[in-house]
PDB file of N, CA and C in Angstrom:
ATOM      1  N   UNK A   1      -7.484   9.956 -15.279  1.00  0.00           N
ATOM      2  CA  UNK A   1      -7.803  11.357 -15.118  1.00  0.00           C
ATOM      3  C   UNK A   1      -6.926  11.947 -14.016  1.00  0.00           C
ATOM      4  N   UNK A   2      -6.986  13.295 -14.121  1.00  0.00           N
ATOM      5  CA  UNK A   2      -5.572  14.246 -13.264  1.00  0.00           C
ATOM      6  C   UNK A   2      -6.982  14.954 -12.898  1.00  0.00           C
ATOM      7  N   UNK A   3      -6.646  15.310 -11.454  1.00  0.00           N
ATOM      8  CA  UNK A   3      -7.580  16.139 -10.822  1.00  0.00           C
ATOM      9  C   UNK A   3      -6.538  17.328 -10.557  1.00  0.00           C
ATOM     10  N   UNK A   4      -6.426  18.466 -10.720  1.00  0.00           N
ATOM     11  CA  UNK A   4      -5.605  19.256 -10.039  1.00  0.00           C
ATOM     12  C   UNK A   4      -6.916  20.518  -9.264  1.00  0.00           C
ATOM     13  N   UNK A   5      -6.490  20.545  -7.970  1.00  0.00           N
ATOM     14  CA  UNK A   5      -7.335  22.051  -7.325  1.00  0.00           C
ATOM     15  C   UNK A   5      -6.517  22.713  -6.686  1.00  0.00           C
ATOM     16  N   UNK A   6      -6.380  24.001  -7.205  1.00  0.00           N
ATOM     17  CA  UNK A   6      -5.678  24.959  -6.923  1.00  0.00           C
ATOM     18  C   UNK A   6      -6.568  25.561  -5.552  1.00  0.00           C
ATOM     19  N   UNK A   7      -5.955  25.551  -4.529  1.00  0.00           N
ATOM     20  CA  UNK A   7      -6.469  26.149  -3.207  1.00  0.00           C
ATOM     21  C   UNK A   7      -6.999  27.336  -2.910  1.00  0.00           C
ATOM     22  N   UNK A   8      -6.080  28.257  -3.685  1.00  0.00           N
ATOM     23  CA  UNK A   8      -5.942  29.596  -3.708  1.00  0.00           C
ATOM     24  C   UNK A   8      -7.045  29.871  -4.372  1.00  0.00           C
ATOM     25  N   UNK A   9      -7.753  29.811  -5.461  1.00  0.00           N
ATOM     26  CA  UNK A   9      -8.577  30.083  -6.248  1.00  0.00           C
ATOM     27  C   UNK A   9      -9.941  28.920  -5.869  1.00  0.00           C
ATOM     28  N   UNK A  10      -9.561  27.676  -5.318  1.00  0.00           N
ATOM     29  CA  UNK A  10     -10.809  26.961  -5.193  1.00  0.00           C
ATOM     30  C   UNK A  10     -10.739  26.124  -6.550  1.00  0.00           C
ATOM     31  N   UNK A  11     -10.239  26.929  -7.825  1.00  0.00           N
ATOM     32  CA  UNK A  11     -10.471  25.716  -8.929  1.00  0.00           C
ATOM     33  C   UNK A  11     -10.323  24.874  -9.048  1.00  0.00           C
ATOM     34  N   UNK A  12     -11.116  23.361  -9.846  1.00  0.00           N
ATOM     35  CA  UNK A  12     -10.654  22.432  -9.679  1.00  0.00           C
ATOM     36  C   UNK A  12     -10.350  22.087 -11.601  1.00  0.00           C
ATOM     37  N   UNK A  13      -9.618  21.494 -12.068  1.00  0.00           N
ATOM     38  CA  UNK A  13      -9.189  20.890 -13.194  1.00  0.00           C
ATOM     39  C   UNK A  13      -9.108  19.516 -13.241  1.00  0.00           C
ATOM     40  N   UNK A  14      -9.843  18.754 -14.358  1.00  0.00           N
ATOM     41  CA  UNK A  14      -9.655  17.475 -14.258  1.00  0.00           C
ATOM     42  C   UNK A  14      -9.077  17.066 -16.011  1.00  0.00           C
ATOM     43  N   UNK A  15      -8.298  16.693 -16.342  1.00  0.00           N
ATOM     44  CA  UNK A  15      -7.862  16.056 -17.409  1.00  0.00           C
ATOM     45  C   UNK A  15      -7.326  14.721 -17.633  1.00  0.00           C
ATOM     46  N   UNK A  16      -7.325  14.402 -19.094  1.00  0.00           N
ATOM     47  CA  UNK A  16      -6.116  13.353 -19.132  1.00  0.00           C
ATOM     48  C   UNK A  16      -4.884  13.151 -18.921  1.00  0.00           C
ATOM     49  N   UNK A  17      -4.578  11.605 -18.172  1.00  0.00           N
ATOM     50  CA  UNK A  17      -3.322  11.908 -18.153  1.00  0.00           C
ATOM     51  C   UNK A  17      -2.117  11.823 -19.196  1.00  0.00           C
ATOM     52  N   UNK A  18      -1.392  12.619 -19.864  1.00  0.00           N
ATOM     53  CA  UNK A  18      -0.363  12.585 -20.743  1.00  0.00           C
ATOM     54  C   UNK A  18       0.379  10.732 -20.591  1.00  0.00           C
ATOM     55  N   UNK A  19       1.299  10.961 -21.591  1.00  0.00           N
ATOM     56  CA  UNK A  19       1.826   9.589 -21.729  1.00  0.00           C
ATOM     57  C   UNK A  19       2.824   9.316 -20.760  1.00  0.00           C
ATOM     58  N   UNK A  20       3.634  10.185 -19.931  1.00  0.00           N
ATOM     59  CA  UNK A  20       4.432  10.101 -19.152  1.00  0.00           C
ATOM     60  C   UNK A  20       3.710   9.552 -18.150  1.00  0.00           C
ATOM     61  N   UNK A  21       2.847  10.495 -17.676  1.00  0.00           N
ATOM     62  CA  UNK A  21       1.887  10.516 -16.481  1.00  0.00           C
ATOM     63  C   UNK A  21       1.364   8.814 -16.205  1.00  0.00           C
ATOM     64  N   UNK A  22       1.054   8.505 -17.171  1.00  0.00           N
ATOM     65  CA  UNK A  22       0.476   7.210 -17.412  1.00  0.00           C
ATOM     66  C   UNK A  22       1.301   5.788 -17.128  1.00  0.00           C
ATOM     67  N   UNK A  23       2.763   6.107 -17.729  1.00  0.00           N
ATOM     68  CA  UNK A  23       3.253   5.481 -17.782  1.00  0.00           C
ATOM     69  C   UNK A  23       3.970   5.314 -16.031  1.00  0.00           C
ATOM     70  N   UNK A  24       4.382   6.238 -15.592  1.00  0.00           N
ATOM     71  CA  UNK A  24       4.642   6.381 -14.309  1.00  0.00           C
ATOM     72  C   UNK A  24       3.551   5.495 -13.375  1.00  0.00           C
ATOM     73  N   UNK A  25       2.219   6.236 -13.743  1.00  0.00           N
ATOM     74  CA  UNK A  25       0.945   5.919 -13.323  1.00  0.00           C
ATOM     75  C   UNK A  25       1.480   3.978 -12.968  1.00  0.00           C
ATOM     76  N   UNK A  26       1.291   3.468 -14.273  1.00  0.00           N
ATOM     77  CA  UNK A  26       1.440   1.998 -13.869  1.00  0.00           C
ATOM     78  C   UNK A  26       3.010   1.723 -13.629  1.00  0.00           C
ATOM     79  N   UNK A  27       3.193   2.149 -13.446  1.00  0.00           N
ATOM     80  CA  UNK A  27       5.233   1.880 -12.989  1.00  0.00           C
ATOM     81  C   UNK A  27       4.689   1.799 -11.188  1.00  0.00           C
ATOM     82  N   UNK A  28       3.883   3.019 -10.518  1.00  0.00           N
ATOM     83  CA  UNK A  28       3.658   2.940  -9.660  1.00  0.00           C
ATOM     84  C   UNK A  28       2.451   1.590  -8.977  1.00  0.00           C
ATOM     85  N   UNK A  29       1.925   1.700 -10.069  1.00  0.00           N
ATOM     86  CA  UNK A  29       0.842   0.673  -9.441  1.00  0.00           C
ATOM     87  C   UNK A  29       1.221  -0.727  -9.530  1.00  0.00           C
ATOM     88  N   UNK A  30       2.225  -1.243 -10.219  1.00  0.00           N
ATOM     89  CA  UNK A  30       3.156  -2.443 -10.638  1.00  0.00           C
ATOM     90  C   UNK A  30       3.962  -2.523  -9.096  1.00  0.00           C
ATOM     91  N   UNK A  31       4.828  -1.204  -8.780  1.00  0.00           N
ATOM     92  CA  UNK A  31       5.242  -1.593  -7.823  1.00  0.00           C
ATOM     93  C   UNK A  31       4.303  -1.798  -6.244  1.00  0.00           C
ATOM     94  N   UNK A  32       3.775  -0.990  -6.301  1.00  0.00           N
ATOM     95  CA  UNK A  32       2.469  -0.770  -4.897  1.00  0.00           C
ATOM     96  C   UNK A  32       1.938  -2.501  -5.132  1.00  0.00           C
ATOM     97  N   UNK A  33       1.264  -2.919  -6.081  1.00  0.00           N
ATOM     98  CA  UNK A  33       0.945  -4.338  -6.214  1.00  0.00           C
ATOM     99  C   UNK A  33       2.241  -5.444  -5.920  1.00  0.00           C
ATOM    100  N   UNK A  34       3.285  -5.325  -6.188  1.00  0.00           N
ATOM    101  CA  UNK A  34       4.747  -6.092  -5.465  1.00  0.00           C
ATOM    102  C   UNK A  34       5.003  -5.816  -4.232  1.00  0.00           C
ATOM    103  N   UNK A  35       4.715  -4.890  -3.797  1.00  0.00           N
ATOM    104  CA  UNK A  35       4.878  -4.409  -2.109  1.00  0.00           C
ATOM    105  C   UNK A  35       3.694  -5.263  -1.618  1.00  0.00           C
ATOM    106  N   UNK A  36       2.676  -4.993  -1.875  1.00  0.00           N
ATOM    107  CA  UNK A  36       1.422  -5.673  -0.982  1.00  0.00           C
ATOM    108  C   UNK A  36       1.831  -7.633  -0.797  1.00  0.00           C
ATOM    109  N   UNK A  37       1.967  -7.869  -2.633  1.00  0.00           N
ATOM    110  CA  UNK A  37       2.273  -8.795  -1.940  1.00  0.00           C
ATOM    111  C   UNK A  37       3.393  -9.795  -1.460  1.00  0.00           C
ATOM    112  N   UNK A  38       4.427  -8.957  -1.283  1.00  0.00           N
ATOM    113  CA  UNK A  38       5.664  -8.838  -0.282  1.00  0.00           C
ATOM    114  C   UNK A  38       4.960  -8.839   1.045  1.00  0.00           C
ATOM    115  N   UNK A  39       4.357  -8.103   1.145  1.00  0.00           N
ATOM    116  CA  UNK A  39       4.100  -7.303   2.562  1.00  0.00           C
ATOM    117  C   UNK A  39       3.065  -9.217   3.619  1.00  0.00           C
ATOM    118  N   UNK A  40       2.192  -9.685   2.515  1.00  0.00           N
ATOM    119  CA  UNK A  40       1.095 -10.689   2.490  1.00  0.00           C
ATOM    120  C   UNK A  40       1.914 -11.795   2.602  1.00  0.00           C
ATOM    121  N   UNK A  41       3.131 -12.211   1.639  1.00  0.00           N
ATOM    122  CA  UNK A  41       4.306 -13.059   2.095  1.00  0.00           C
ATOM    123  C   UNK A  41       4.809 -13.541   3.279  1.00  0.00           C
ATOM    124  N   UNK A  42       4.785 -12.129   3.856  1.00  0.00           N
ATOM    125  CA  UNK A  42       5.789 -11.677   5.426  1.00  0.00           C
ATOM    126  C   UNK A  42       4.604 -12.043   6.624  1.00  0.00           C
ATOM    127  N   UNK A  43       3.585 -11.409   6.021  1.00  0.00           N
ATOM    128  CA  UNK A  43       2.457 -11.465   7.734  1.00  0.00           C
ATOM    129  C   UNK A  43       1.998 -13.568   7.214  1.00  0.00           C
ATOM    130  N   UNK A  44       2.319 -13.844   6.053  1.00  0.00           N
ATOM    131  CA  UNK A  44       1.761 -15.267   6.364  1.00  0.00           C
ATOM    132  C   UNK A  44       3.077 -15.796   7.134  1.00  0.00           C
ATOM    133  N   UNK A  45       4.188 -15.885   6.711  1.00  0.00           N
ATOM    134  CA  UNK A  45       5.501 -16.338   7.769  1.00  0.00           C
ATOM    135  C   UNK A  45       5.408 -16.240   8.993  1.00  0.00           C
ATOM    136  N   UNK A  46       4.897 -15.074   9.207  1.00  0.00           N
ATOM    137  CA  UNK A  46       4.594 -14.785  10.732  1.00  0.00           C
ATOM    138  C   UNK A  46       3.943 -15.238  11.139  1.00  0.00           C
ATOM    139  N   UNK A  47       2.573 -15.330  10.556  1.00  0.00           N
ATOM    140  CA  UNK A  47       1.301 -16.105  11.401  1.00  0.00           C
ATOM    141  C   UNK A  47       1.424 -17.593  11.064  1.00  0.00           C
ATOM    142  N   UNK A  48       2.325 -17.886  10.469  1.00  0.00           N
ATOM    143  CA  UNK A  48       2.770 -19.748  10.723  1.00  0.00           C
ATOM    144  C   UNK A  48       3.511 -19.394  12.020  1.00  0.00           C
ATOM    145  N   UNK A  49       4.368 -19.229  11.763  1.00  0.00           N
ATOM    146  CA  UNK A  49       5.618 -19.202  12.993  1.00  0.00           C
ATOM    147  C   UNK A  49       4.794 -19.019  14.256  1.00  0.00           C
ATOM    148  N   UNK A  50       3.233 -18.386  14.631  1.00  0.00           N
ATOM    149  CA  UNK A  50       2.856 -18.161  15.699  1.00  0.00           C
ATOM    150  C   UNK A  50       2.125 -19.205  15.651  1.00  0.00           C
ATOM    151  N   UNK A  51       1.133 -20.073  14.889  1.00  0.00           N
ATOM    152  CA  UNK A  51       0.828 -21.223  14.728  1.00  0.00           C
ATOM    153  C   UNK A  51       1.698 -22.096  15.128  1.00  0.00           C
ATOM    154  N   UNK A  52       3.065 -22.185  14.988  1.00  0.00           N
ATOM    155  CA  UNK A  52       3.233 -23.231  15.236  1.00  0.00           C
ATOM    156  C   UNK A  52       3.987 -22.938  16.699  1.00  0.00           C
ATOM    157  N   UNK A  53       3.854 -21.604  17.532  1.00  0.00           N
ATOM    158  CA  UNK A  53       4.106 -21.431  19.302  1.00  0.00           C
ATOM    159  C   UNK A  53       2.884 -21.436  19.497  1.00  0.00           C
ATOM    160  N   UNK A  54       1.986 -21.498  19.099  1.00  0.00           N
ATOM    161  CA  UNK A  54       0.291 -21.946  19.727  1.00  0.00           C
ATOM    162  C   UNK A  54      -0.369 -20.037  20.065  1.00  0.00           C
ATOM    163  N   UNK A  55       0.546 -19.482  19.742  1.00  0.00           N
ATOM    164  CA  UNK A  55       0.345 -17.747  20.544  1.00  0.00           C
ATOM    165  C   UNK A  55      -0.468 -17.375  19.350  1.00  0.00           C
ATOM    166  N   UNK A  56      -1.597 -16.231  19.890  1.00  0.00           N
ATOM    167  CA  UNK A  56      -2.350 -14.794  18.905  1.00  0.00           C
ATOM    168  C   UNK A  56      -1.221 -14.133  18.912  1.00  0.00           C
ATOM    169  N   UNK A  57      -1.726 -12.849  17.933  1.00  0.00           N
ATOM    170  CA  UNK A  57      -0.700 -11.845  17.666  1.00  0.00           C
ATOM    171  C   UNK A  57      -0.868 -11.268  18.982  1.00  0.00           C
ATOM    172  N   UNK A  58      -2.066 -10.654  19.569  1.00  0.00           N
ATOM    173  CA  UNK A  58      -2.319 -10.205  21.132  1.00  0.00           C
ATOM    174  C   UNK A  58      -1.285 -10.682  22.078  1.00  0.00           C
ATOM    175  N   UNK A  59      -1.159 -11.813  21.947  1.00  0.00           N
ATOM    176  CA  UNK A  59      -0.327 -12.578  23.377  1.00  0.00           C
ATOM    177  C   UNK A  59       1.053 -11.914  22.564  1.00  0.00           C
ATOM    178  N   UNK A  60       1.383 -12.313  21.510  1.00  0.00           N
ATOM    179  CA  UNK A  60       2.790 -12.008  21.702  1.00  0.00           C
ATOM    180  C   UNK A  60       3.072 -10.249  21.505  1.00  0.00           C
ATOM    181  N   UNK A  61       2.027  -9.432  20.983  1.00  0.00           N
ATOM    182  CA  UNK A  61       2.441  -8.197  21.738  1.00  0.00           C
ATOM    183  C   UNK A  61       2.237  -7.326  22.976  1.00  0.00           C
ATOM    184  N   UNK A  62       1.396  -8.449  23.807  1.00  0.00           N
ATOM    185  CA  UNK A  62       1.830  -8.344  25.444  1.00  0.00           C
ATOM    186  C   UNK A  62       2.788  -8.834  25.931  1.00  0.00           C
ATOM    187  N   UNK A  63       3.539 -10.214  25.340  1.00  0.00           N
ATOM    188  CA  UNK A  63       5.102 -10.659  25.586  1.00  0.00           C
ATOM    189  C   UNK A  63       5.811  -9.311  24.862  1.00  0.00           C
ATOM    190  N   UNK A  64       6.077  -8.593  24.430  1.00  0.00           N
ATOM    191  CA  UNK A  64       6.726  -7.890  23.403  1.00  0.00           C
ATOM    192  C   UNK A  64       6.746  -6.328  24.641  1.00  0.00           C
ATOM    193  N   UNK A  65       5.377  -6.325  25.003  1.00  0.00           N
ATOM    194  CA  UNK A  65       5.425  -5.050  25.362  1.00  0.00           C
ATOM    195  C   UNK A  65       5.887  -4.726  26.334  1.00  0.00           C
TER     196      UNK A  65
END
């Protein structure tokens, strides 16, 4: 569903989304789901790498800061 609310008027519109819309729709959510877990990849690397200096994330962004 497409919510559109026009400000000016207060209206709100809710429809389906067309086939483009849709398709975009999961183009976006395909990629947002590859980012996260990119993103989940990266903070586990990190939190080994601090595992294995014995440091919290705390300590090393008081070393940092």
């Amino acid at each position: 569903m497409i919510t559109i609310h026009d400000l000016a008027t207060n209206q709100v519109i809710e429809r389906e989304m067309n086939a483009a819309e849709m398709a975009q729709f999961e183009k976006d959510k395909a990629n947002n789901e590859a980012q996260l877990a990119k993103q989940a990849t990266k903070d586990a690397a990190k939190q080994a790498v601090l595992d294995k200096l014995g440091l919290s994330a705390d300590e090393v962004a008081a070393l940092l800061a």
